[in-house]
N, C-alpha and C. Protein backbone atom coordinates (compact mmCIF):
# COMPACT_ATOMS: atom_id res chain seq x y z
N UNK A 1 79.87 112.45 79.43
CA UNK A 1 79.73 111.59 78.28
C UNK A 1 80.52 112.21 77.15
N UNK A 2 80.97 111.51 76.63
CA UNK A 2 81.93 112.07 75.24
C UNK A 2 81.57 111.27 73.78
N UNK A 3 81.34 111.78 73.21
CA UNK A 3 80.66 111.12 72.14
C UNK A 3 81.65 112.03 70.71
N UNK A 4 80.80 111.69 69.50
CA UNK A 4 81.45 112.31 68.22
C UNK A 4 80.15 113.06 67.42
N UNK A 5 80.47 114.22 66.61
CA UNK A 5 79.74 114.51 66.06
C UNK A 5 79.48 113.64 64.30
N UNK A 6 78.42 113.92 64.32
CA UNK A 6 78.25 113.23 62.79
C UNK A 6 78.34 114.07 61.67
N UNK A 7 78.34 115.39 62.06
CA UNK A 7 78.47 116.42 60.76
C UNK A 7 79.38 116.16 60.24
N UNK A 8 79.76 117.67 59.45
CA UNK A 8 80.87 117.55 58.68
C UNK A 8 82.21 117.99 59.15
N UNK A 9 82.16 117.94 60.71
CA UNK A 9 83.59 118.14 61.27
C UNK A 9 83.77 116.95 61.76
N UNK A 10 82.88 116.08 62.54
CA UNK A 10 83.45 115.22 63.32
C UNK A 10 84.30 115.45 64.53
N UNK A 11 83.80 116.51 65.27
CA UNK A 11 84.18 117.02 66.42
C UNK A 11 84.20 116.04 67.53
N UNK A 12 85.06 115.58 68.17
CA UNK A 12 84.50 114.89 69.34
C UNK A 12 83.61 116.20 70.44
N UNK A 13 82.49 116.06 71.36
CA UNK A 13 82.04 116.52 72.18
C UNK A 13 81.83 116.04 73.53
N UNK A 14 81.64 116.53 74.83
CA UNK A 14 81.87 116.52 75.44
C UNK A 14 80.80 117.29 76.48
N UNK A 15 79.69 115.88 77.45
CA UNK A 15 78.45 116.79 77.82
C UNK A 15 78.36 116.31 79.10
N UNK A 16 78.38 117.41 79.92
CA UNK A 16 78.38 117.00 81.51
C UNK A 16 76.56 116.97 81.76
N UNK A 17 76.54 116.15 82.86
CA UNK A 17 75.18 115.77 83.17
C UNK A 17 74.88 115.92 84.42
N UNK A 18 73.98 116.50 84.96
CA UNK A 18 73.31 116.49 86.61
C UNK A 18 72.49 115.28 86.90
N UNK A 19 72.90 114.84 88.23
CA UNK A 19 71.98 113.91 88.78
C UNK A 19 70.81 113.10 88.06
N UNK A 20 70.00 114.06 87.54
CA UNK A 20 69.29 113.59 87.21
C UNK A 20 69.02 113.14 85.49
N UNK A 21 70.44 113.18 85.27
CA UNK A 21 70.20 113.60 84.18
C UNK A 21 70.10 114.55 83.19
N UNK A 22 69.98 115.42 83.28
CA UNK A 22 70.02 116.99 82.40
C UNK A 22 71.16 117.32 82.33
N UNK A 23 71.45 117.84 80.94
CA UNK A 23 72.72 118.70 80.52
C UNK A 23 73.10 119.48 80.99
N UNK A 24 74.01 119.44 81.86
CA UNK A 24 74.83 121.12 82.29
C UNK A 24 75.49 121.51 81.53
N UNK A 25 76.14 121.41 80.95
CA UNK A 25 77.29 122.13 80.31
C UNK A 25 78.11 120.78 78.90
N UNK A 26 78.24 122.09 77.88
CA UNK A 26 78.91 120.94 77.05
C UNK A 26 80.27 121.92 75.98
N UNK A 27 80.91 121.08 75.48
CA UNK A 27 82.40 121.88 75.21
C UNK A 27 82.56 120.70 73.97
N UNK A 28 83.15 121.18 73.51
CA UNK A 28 83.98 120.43 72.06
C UNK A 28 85.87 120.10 72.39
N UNK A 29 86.33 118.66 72.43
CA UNK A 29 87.47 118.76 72.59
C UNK A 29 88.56 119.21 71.31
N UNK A 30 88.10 119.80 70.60
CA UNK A 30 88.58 120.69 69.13
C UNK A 30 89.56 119.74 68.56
N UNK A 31 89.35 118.28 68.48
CA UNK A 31 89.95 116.93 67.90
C UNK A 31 88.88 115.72 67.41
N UNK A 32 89.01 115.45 66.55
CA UNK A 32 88.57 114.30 65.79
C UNK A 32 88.84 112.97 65.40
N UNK A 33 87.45 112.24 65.95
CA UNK A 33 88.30 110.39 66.71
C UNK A 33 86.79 110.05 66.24
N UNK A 34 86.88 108.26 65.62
CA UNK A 34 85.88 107.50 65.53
C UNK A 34 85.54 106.98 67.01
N UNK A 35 86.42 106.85 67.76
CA UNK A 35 85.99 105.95 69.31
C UNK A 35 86.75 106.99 70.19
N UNK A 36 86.79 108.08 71.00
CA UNK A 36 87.24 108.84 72.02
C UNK A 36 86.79 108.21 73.45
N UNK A 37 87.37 108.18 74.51
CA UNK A 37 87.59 107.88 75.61
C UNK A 37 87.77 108.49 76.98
N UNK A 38 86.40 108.73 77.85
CA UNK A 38 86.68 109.56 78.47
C UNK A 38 86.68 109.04 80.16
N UNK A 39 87.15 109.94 80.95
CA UNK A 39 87.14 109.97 82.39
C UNK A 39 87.46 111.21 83.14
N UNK A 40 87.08 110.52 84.24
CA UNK A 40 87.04 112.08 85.24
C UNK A 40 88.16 111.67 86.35
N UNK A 41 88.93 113.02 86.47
CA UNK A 41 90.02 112.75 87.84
C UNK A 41 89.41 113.64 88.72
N UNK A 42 88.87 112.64 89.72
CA UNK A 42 87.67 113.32 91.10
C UNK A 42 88.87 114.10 91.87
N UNK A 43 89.81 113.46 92.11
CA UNK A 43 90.93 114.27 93.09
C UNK A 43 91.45 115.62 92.52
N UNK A 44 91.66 115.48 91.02
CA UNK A 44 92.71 116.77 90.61
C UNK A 44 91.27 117.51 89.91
N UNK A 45 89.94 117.16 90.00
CA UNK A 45 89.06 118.09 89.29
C UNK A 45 89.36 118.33 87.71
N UNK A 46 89.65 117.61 87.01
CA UNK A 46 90.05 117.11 85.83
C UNK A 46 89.00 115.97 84.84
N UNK A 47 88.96 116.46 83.83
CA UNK A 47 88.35 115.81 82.72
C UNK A 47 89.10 115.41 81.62
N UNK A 48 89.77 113.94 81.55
CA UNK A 48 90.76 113.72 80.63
C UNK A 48 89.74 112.60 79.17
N UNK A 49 90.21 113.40 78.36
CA UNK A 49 89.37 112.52 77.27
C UNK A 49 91.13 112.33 76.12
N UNK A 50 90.37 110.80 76.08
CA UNK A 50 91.52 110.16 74.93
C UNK A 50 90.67 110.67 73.50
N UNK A 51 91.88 111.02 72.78
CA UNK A 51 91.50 111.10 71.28
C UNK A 51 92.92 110.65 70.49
N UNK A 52 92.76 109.67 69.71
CA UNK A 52 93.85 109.52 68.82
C UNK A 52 94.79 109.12 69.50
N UNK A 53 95.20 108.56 70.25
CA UNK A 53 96.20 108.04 71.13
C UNK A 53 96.62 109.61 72.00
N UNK A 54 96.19 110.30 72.37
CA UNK A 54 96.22 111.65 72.72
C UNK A 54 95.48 111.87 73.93
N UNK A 55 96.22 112.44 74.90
CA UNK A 55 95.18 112.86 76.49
C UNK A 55 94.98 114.17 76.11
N UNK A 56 94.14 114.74 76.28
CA UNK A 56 93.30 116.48 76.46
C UNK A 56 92.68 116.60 77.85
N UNK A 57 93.33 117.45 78.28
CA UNK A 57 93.10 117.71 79.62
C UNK A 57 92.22 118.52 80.31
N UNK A 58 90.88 118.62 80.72
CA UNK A 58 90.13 119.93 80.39
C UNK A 58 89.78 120.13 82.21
N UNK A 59 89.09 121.55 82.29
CA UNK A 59 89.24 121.81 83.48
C UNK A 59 87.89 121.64 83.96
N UNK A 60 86.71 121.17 84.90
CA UNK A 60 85.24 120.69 85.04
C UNK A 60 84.51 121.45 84.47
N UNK A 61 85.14 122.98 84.19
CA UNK A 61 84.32 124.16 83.31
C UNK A 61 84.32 123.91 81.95
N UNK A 62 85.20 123.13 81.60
CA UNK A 62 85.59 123.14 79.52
C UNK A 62 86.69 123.27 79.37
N UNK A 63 87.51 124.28 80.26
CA UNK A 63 88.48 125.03 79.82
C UNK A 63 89.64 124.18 79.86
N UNK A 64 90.42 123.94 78.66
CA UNK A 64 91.44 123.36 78.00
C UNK A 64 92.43 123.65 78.84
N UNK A 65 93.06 122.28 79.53
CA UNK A 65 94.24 122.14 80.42
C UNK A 65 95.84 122.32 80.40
N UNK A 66 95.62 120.83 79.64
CA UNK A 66 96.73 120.59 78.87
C UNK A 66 96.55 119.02 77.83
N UNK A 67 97.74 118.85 77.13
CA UNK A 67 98.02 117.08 76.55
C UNK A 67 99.15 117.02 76.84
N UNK A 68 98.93 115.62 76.37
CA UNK A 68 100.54 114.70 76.21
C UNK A 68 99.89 113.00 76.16
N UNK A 69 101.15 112.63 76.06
CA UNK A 69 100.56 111.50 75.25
C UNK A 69 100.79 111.36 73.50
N UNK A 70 100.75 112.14 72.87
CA UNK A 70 101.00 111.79 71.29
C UNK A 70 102.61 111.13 71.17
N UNK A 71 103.38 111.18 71.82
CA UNK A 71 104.59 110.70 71.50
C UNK A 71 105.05 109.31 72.03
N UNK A 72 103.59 108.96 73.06
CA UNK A 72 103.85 107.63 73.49
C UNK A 72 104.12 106.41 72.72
N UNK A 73 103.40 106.50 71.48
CA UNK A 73 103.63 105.32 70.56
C UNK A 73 103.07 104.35 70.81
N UNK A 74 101.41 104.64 72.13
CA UNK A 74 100.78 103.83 72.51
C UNK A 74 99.41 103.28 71.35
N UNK A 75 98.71 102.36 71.36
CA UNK A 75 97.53 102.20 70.55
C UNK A 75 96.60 102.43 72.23
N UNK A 76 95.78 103.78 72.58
CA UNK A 76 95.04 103.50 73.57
C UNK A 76 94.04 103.37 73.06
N UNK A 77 93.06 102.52 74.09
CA UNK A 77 91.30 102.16 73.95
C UNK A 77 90.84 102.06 75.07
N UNK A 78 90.90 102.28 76.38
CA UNK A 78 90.40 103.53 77.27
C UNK A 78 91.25 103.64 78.14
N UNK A 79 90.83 104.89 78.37
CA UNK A 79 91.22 105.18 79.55
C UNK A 79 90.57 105.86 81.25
N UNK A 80 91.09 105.74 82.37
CA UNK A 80 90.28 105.75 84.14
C UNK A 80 91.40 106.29 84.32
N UNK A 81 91.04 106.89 85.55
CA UNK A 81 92.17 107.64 86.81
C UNK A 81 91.81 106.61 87.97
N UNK A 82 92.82 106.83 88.83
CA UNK A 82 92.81 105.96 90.49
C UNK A 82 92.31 107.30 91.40
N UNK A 83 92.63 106.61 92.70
CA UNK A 83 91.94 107.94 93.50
C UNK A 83 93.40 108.74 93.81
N UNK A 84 94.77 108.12 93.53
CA UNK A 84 95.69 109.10 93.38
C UNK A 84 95.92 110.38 92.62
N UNK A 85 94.83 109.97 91.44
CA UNK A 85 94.63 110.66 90.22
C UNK A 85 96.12 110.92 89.29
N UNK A 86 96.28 109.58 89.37
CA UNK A 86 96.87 108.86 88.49
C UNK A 86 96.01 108.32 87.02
N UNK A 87 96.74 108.12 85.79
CA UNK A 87 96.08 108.11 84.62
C UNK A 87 96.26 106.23 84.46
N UNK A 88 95.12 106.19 84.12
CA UNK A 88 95.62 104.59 83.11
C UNK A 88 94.85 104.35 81.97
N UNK A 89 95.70 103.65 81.25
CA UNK A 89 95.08 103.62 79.87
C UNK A 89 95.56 102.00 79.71
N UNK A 90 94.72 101.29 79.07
CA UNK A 90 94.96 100.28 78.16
C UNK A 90 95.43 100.44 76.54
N UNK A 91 96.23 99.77 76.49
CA UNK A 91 97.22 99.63 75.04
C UNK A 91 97.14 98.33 74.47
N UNK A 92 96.48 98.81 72.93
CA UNK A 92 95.99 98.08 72.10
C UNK A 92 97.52 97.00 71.78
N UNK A 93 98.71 97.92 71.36
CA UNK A 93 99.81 97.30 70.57
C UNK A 93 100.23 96.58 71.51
N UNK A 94 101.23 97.03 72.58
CA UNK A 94 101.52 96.24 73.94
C UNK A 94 100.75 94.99 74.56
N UNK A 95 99.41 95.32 74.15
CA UNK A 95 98.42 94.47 75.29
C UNK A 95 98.67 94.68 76.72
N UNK A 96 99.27 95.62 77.73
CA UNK A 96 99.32 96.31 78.77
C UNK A 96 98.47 97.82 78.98
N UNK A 97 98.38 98.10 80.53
CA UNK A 97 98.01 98.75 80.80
C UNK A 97 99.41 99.81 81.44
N UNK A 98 98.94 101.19 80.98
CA UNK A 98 100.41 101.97 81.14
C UNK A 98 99.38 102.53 82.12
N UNK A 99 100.57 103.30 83.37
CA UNK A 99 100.01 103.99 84.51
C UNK A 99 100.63 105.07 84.22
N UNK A 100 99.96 106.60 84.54
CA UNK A 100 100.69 108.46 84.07
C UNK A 100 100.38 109.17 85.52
N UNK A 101 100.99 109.70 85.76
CA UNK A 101 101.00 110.87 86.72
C UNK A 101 99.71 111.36 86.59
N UNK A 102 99.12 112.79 87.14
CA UNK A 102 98.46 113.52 86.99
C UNK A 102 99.02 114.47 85.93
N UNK A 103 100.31 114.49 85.83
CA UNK A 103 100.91 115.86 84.80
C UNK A 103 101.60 114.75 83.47
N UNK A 104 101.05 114.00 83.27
CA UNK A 104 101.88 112.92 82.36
C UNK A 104 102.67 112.51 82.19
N UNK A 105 103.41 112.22 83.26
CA UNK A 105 104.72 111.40 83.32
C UNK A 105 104.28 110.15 83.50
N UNK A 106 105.09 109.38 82.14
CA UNK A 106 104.96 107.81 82.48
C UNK A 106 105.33 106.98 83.58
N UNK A 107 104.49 106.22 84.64
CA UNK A 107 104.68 105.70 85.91
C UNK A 107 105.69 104.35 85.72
N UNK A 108 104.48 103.36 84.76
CA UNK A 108 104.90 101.88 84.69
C UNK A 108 103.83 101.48 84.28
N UNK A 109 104.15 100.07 83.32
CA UNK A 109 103.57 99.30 82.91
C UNK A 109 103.09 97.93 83.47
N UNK A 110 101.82 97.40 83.34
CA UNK A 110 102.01 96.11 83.81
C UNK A 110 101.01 94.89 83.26
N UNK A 111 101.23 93.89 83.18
CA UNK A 111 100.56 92.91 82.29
C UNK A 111 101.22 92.73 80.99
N UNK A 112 101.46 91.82 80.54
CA UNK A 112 102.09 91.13 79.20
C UNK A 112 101.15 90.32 78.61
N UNK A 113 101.43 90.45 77.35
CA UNK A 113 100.32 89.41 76.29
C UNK A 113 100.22 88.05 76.38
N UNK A 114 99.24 87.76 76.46
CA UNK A 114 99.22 85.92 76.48
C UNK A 114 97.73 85.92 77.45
N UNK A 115 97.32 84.39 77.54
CA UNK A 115 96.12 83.99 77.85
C UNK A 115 96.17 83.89 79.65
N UNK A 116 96.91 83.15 79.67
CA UNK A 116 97.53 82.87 81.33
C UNK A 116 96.62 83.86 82.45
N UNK A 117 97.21 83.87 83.68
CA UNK A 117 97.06 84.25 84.70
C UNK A 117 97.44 85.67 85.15
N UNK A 118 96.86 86.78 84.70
CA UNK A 118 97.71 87.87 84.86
C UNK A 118 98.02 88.56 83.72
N UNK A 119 98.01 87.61 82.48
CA UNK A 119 98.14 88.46 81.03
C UNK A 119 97.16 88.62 80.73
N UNK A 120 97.61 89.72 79.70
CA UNK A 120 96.05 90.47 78.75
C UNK A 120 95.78 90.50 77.38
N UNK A 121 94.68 89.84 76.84
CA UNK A 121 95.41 89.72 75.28
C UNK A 121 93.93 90.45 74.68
N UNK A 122 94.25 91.49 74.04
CA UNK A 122 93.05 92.42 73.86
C UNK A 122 92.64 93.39 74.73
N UNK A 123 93.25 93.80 75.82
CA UNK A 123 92.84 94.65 77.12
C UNK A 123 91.89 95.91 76.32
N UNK A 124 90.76 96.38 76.91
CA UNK A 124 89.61 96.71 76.57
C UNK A 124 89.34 97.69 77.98
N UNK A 125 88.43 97.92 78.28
CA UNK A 125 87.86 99.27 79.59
C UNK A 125 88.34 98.34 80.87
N UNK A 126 88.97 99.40 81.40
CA UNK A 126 89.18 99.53 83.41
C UNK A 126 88.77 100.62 84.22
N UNK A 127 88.79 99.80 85.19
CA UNK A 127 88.42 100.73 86.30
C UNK A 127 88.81 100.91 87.86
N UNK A 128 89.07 101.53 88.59
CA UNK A 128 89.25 101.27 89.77
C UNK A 128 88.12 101.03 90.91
N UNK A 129 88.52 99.90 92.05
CA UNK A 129 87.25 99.83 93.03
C UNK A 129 87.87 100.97 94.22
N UNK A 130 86.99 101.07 95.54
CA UNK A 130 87.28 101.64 96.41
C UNK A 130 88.60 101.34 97.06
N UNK A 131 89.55 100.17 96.91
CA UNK A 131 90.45 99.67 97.90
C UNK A 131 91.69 100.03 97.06
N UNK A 132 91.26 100.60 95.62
CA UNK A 132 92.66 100.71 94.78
C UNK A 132 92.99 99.08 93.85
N UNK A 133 92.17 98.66 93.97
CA UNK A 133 92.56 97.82 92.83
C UNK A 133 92.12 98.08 91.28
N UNK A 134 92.64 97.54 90.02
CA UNK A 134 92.49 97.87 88.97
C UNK A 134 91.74 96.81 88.42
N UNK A 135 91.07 97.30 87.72
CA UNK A 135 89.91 95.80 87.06
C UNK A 135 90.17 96.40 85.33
N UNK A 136 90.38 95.16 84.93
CA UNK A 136 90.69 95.41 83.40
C UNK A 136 89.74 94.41 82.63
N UNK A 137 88.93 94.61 81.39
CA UNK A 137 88.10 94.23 80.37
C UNK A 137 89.25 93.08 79.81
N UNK A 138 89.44 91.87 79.74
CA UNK A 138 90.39 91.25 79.00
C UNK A 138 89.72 90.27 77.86
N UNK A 139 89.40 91.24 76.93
CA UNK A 139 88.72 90.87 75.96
C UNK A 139 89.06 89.58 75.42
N UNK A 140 90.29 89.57 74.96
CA UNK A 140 90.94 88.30 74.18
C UNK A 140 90.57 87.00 75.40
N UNK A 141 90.68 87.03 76.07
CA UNK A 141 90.94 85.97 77.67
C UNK A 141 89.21 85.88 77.80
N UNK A 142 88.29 86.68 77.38
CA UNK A 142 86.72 86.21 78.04
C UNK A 142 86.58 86.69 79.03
N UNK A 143 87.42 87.55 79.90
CA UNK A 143 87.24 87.70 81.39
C UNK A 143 87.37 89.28 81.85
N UNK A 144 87.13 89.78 82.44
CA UNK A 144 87.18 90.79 83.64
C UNK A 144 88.56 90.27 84.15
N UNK A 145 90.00 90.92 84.85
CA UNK A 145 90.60 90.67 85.75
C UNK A 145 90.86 91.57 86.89
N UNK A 146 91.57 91.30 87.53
CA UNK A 146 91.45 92.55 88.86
C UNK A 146 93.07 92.25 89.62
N UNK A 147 93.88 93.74 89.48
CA UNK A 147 94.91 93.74 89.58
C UNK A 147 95.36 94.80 91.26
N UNK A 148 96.19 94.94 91.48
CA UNK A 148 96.86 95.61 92.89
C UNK A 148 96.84 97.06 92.05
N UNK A 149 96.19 98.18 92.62
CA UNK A 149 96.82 99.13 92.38
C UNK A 149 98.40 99.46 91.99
N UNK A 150 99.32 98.63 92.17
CA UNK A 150 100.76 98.35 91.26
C UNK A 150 101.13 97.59 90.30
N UNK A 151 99.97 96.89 89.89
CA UNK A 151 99.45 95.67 88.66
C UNK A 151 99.79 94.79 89.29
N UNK A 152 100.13 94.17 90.08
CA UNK A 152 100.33 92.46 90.41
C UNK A 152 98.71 91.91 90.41
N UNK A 153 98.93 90.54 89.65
CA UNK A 153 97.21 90.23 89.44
C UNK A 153 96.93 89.76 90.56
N UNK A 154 95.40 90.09 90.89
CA UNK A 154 94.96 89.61 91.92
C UNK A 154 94.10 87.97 91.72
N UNK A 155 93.44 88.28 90.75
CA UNK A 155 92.26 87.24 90.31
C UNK A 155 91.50 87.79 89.63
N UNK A 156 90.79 86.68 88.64
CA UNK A 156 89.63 87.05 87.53
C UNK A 156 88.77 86.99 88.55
N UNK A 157 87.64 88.21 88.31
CA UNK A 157 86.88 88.61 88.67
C UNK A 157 85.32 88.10 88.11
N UNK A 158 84.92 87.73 86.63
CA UNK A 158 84.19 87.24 85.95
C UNK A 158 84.16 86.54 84.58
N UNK A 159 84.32 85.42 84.42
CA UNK A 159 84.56 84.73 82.89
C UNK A 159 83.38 85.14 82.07
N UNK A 160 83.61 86.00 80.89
CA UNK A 160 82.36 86.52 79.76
C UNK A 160 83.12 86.88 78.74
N UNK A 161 81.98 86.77 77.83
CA UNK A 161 81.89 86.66 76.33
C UNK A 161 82.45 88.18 76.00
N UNK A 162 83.69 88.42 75.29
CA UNK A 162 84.06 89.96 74.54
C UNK A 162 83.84 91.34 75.62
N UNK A 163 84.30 91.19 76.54
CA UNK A 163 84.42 92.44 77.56
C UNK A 163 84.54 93.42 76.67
N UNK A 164 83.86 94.81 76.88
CA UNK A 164 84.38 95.72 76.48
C UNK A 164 84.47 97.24 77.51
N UNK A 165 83.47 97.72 77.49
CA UNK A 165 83.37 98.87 78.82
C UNK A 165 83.06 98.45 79.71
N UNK A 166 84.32 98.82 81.22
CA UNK A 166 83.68 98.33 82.66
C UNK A 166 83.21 99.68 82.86
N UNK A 167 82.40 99.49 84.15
CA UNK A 167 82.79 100.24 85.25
C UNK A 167 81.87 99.90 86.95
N UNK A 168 82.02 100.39 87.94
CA UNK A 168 81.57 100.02 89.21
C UNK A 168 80.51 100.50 89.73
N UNK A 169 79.35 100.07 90.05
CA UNK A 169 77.97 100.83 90.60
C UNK A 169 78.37 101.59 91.72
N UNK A 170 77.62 102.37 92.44
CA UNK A 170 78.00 102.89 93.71
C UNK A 170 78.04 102.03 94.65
N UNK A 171 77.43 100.73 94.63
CA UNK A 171 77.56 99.49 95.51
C UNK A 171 78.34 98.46 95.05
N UNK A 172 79.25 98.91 93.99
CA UNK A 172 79.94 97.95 93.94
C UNK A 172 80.17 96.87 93.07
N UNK A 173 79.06 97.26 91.81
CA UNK A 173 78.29 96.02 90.93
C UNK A 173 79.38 96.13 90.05
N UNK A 174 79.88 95.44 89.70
CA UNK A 174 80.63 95.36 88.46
C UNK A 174 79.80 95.28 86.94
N UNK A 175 79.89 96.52 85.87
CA UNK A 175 78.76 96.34 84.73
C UNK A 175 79.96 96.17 83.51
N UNK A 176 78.98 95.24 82.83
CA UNK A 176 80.24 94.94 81.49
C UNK A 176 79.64 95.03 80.17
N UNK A 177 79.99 96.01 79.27
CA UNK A 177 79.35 96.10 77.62
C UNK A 177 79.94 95.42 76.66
N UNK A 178 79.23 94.96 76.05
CA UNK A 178 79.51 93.72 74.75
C UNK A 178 79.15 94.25 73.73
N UNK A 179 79.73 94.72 73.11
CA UNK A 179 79.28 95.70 71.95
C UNK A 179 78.77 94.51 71.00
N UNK A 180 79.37 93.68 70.65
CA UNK A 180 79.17 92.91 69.59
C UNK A 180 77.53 92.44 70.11
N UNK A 181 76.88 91.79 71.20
CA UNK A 181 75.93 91.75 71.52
C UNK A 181 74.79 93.09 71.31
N UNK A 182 75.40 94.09 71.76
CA UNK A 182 74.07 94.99 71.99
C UNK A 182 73.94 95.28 73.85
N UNK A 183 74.70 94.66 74.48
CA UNK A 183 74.05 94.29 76.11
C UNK A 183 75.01 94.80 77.08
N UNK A 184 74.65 95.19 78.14
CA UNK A 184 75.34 95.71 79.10
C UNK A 184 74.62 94.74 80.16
C-alpha cells in the first residue's frame, strides 16, 4: 500500500502487508505526491511506485533501486507491470497507455483519445489478467476496456459510471473504485 503522509513533510510511504493483514515492513519513498501510484513486479521482485510523473524503483526489502521516467513528459495516474515485468502506466496528457521495460526503456504506446472503440479519453487504473491482456479504467468513455497484451483492443469489458482503480480477484473478479461515489 502506498499512501502519503499528512505531517509536515508529506512523505509518500510505503507499507508491505502479510496475508493476513499485518504490517511487515514499511520504508518512505523520500518524494512527495498528493496521489502516488503503486505496484509490484512479481517476476523482477520489484516495487515500483509512481510519484510526480516519476518511477522509484525499490527492492521487496525498501532498498532504493533505481528511477526514470522524469524526462518522459508523461502526465501518469497509475501505474501495473505484466507478467513480463514490463511497466505500464496510463497518461493523463496523451490519453494512452505507455508500455517500459523492466530497466525503463520506452516499449510503445497504444490507444488514442476519443470515445470510439479502442480509444481512451481519461484513462484511469489497469491491470493485467492471467492470459496477458491489459484492462484499462476508461474513465471519460464509462467503461472498463480490455486490450492484447500489444494494445490492440479486444472489447469493453463493463459499461460504469467514472472508473477509477482496477484490479483482478484471485478468481478473476474484476473490482472497480469510483471515487466520486465512495464505492468499490
Amino acid at each position: 500500500v502506498v499512501g502519503r503522509h499528512f505531517g509536515s513533510d508529506g512523505l509518500v510511504h510505503v507499507v508491505q502487508y502479510d496475508q493476513r493483514g499485518r504490517p511487515v515492513s514499511t520504508f518512505d519513498a523520500l518524494r512527495s505526491a498528493w496521489y502516488p501510484s503503486i505496484a509490484l513486479d512479481e517476476r523482477n521482485k520489484k516495487i515500483i511506485v509512481e510519484v510526480e510523473d516519476e518511477f522509484l524503483m525499490f527492492q521487496t526489502n525498501g532498498s532504493f533501486d533505481r528511477r526514470f521516467g522524469k524526462d518522459q513528459g508523461l502526465q501518469i495516474k497509475y501505474v501495473t507491470s505484466d507478467s513480463k515485468g514490463n511497466i505500464l502506466v496510463t497518461d493523463y496528457s496523451s490519453r494512452g497507455v505507455h508500455v517500459f521495460n523492466q530497466y525503463g526503456r520506452w516499449l510503445f504506446k497504444f490507444a488514442r483519445r476519443g470515445r470510439g472503440r479502442g480509444l481512451l479519453l481519461f484513462p484511469r487504473g489497469l491491470c493485467t489478467d492471467t492470459a496477458g491482456h491489459i484492462l484499462v479504467a476508461n474513465q471519460g468513455s464509462r467503461r472498463v476496456d480490455m486490450f492484447t497484451g500489444r494494445g490492440q483492443f479486444v472489447r469493453t469489458v463493463v459499461y460504469i459510471r467514472n472508473p477509477q482503480g482496477i484490479a483482478l480477484g484471485p478468481t478473476g473478479q474484476l473490482v472497480v473504485t469510483n471515487i466520486y461515489k465512495h464505492t468499490v
